[in-house]
Protein backbone atom coordinates (compact mmCIF):
# COMPACT_ATOMS: atom_id res chain seq x y z
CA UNK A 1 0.00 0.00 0.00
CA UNK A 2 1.74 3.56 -1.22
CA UNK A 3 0.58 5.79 1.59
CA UNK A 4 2.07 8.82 0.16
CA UNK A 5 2.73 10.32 3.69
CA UNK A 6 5.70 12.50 3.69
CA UNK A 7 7.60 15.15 5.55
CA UNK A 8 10.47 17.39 4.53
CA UNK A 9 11.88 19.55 6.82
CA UNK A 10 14.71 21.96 6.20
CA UNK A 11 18.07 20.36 7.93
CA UNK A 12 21.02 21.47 8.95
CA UNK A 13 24.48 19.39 9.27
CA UNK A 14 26.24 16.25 7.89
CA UNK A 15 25.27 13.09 7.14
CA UNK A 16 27.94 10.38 5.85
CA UNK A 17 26.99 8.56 2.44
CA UNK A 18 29.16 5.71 0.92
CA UNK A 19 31.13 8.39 -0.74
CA UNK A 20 32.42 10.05 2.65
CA UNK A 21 30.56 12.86 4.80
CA UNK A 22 28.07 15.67 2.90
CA UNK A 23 26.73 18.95 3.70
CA UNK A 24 22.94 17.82 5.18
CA UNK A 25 20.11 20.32 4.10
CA UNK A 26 16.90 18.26 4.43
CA UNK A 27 15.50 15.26 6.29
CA UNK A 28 12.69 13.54 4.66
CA UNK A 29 10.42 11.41 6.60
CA UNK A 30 8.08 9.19 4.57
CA UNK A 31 6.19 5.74 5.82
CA UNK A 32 6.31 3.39 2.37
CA UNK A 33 7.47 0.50 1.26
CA UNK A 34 11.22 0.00 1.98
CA UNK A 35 14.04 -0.75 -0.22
CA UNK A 36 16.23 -2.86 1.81
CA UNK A 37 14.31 -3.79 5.52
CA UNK A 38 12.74 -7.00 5.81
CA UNK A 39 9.27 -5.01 6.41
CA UNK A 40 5.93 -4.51 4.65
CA UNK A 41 6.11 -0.75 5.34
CA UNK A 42 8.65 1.14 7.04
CA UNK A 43 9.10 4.48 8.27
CA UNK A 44 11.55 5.89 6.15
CA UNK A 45 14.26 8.94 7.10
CA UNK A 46 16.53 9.98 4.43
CA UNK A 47 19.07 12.67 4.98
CA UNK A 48 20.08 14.39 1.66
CA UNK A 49 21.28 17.38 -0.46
CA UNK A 50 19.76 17.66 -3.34
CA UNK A 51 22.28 20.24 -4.61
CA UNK A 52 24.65 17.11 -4.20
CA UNK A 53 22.53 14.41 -6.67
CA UNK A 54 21.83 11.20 -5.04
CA UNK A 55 24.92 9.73 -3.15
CA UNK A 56 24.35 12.26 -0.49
CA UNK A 57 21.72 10.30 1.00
CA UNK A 58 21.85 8.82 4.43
CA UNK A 59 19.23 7.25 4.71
CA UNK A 60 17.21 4.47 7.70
CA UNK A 61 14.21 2.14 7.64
CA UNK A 62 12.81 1.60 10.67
CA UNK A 63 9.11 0.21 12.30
CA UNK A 64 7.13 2.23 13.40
CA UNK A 65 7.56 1.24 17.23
CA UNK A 66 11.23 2.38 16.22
CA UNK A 67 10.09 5.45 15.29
CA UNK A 68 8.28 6.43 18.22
CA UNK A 69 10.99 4.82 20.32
CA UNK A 70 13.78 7.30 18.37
CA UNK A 71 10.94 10.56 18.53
CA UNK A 72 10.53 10.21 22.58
CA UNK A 73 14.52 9.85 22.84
CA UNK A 74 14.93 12.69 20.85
CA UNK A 75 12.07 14.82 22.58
CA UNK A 76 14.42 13.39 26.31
CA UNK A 77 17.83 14.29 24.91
CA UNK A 78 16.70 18.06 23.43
CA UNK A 79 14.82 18.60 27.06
CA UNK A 80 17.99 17.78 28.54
CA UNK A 81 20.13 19.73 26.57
CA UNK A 82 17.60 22.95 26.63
CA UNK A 83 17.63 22.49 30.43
CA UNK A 84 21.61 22.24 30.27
CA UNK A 85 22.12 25.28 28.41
CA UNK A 86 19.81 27.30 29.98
CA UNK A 87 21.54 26.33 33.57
CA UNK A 88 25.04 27.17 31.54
CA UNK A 89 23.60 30.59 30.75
CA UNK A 90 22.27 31.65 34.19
């Protein structure tokens, strides 16, 4: 089943590709079919440059308990780091 759910948000840093490390300017977040996991959908997050053509790509195919596993330790780890900095900056 195509889904065609996707999100693209502007990115900013580095991502590492078979052909070294590239300048990161997007993340794409779709929930489709996947190319290479053993999965009848997958959520998909790509990490590209489409100024660079397609080998800057990093790119993950996850489930979808994955994905909520990786957005709650995300939404943990940037509390903790707002809280840190804001301590630092007192």
């Amino acid at each position: 089943m195509c889904t065609s759910i996707v999100e693209i948000t502007a990115a900013e840093g580095s991502g590492k590709s078979s052909d070294g490390w590239f300048e990161v300017t997007r993340a794409v977040v779709s929930y489709d079919h996947p190319h290479h996991a053993w999965l009848e959908e997958a959520m998909c997050i790509d990490f590209v440059n489409p100024a660079l053509g397609p080998g800057a790509r990093a790119a993950v195919e996850i489930t979808l308990q994955s994905a909520k596993d990786l957005a709650a330790a995300l939404t943990r780890a940037i509390a903790a780091v707002e809280k840190l900095e804001a301590e630092q900056s007192a």
